[in-house]
Protein backbone atom coordinates (compact mmCIF):
# COMPACT_ATOMS: atom_id res chain seq x y z
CA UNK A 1 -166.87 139.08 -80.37
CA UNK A 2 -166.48 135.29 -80.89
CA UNK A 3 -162.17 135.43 -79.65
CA UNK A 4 -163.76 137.90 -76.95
CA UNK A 5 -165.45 135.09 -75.60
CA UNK A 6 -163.22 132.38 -75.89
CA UNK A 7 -160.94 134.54 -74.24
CA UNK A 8 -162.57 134.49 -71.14
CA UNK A 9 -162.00 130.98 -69.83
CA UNK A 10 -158.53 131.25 -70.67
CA UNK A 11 -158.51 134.75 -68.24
CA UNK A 12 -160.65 133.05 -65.36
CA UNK A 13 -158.00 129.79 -66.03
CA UNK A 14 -154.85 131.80 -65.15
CA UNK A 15 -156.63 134.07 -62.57
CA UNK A 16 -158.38 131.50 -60.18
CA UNK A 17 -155.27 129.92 -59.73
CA UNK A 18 -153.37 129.76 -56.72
CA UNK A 19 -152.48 132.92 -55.63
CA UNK A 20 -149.28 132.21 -53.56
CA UNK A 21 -147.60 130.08 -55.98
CA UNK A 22 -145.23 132.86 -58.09
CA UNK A 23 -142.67 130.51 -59.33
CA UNK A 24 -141.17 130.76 -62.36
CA UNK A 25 -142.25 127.44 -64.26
CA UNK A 26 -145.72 128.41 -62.74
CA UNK A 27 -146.10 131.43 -64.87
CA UNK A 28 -144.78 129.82 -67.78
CA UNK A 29 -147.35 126.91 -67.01
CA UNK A 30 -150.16 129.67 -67.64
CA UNK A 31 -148.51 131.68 -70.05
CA UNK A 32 -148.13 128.48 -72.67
CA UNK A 33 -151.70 127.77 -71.64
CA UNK A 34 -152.73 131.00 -72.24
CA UNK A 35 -151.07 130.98 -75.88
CA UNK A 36 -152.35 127.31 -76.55
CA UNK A 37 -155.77 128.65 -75.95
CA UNK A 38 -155.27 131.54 -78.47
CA UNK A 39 -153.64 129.38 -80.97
CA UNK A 40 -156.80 127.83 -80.71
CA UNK A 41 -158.95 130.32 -81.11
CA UNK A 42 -157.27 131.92 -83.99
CA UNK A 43 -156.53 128.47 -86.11
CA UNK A 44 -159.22 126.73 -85.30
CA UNK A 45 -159.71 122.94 -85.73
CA UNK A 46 -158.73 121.05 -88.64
CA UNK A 47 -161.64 120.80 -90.97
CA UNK A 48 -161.44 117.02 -91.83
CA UNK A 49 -164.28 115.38 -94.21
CA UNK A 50 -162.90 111.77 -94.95
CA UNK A 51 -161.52 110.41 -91.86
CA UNK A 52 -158.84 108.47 -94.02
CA UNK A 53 -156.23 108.05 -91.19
CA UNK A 54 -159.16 106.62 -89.10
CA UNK A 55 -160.77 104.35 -91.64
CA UNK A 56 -156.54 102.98 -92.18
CA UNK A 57 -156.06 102.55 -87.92
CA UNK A 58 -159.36 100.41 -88.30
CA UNK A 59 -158.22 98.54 -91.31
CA UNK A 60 -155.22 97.46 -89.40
CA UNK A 61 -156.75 96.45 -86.31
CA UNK A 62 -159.17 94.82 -88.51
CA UNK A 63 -156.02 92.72 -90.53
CA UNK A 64 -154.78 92.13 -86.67
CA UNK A 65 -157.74 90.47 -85.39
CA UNK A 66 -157.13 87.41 -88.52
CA UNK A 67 -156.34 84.30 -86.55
CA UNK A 68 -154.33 82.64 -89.41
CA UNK A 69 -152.64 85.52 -90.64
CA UNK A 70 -149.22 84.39 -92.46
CA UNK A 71 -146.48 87.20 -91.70
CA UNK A 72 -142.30 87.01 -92.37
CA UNK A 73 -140.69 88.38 -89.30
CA UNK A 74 -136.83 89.62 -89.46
CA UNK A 75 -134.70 91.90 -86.91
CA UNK A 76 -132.31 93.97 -88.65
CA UNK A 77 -129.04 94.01 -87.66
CA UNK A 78 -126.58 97.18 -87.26
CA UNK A 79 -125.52 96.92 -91.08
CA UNK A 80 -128.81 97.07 -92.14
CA UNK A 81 -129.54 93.49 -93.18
CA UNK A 82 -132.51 91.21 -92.47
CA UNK A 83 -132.19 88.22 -90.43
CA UNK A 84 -135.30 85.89 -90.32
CA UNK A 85 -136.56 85.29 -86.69
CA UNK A 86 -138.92 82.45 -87.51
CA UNK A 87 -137.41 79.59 -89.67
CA UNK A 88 -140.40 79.50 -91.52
CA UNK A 89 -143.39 82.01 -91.19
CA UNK A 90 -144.57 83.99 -88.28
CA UNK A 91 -148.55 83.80 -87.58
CA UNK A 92 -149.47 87.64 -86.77
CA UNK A 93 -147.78 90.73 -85.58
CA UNK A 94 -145.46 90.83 -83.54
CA UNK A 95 -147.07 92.18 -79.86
CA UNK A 96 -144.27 94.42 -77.22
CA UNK A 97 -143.46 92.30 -74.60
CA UNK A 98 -144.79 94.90 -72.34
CA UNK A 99 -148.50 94.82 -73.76
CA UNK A 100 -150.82 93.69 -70.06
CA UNK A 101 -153.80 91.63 -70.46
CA UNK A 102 -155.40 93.42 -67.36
CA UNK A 103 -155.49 96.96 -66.70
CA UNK A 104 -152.06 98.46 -65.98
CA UNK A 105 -153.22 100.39 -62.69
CA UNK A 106 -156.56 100.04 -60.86
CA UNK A 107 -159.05 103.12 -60.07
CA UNK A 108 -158.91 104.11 -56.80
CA UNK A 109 -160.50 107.25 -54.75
CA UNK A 110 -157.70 109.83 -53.23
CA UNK A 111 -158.02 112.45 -51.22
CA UNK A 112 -155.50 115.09 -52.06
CA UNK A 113 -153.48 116.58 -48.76
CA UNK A 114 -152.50 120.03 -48.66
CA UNK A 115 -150.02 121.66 -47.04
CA UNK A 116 -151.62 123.16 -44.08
CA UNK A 117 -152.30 119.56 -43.67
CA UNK A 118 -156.31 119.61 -44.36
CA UNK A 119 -157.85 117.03 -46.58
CA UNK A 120 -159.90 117.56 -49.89
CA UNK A 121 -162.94 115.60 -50.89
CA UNK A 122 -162.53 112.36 -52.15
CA UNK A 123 -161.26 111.88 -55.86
CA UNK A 124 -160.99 109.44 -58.46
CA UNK A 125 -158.33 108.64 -60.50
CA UNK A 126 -158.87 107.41 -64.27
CA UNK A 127 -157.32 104.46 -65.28
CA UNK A 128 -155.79 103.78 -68.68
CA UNK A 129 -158.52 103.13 -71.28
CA UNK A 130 -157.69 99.86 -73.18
CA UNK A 131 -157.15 99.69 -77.03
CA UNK A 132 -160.38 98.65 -79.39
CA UNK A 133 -159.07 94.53 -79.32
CA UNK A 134 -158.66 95.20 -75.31
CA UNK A 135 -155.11 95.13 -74.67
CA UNK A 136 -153.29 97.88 -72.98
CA UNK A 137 -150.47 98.86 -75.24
CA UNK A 138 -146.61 100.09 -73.54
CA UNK A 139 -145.97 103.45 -74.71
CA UNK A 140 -142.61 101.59 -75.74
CA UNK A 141 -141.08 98.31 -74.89
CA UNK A 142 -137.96 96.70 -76.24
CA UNK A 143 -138.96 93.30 -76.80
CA UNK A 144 -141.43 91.36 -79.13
CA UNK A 145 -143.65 88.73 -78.50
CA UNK A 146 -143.55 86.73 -82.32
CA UNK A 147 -145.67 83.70 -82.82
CA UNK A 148 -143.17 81.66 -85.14
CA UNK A 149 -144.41 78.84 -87.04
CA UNK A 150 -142.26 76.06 -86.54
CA UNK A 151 -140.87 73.53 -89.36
CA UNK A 152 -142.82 70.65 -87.89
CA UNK A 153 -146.15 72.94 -87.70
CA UNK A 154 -146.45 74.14 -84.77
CA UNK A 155 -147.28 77.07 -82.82
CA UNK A 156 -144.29 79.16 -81.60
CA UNK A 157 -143.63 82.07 -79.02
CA UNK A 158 -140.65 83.24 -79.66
CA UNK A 159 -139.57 86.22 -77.53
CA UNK A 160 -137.22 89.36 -79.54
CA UNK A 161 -135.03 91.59 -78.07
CA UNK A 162 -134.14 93.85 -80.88
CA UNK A 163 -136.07 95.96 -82.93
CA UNK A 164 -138.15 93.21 -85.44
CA UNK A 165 -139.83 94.12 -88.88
CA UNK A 166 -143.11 92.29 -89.89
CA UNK A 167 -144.23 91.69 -93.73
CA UNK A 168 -147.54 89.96 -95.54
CA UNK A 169 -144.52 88.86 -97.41
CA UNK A 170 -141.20 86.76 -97.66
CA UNK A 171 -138.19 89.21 -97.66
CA UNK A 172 -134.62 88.61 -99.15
CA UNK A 173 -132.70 87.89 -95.94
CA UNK A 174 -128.83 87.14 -94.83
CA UNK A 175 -130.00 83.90 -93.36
């Protein structure tokens, strides 16, 4: 009775969809929606008590927030060995040079146009939601920010290109 149930909004889903649209990827569209919401149904939800993953994401933006945090900060090069980036110690993690300050796109009301020329009601779009210490992370960026510590004591920026590694602690390197 329960799957009966949960069945229906998956049936009303695919059926009050647009009736003229036949094409192919459109049918596999509902068809993987279809199965996703059976999948569902049948497997359920994982049945998590401790949270653990949860509890470690907040322990590391936690260990991110420290203001004099001491880290060792290398790039590794195609062979596999560490070169040091900083001459002495870095001061943080390293941020992706792509990380914005401000959102990355505004909200903004739309008004979808369809093809008999006729416009909907007013929309709005969601913007991105910022991460808990209110930075919007890239999904993937190249370059690192890396505060370096410099030999005279001083604050750093240094800006990486390749891929960088980031320790608690000092590293054998080739330097």
């Amino acid at each position: 009775m329960k799957r009966a149930l949960l069945l229906i909004p998956a049936a009303l889903l695919v059926g009050a969809s647009s009736c003229d649209d036949h094409s192919g990827s459109t049918r596999e569209t509902k068809a993987t929606l279809q199965s996703q919401e059976q999948a569902a149904v049948t497997v359920g939800m994982p049945a998590l008590l401790n949270y653990t993953e949860k509890r470690q994401l907040k322990a590391i933006y936690e260990l991110r927030d420290n203001a004099n945090l001491v880290t060792y900060t290398y790039t590794i090069d195609l062979n596999g060995k560490r070169h040091k980036v900083c001459p002495t110690t870095s001061v943080g993690f390293g941020i992706p040079y792509a990380t914005q300050y401000t959102a990355p796109k505004a909200a903004r009301a739309v008004a979808p146009v369809y093809p008999s020329g006729e416009t909907g009601q007013w929309q709005y779009k969601m913007v991105d939601q910022p991460e808990p210490n209110g930075l919007y992370m890239p999904s993937s960026a190249e370059g690192t920010w890396v505060i370096c510590l410099s030999p005279d004591k001083k604050l750093a920026p240094t800006y990486v290109e390749p891929r960088v590694v980031v320790y608690l602690f000092e590293m054998p390197s080739v330097d």
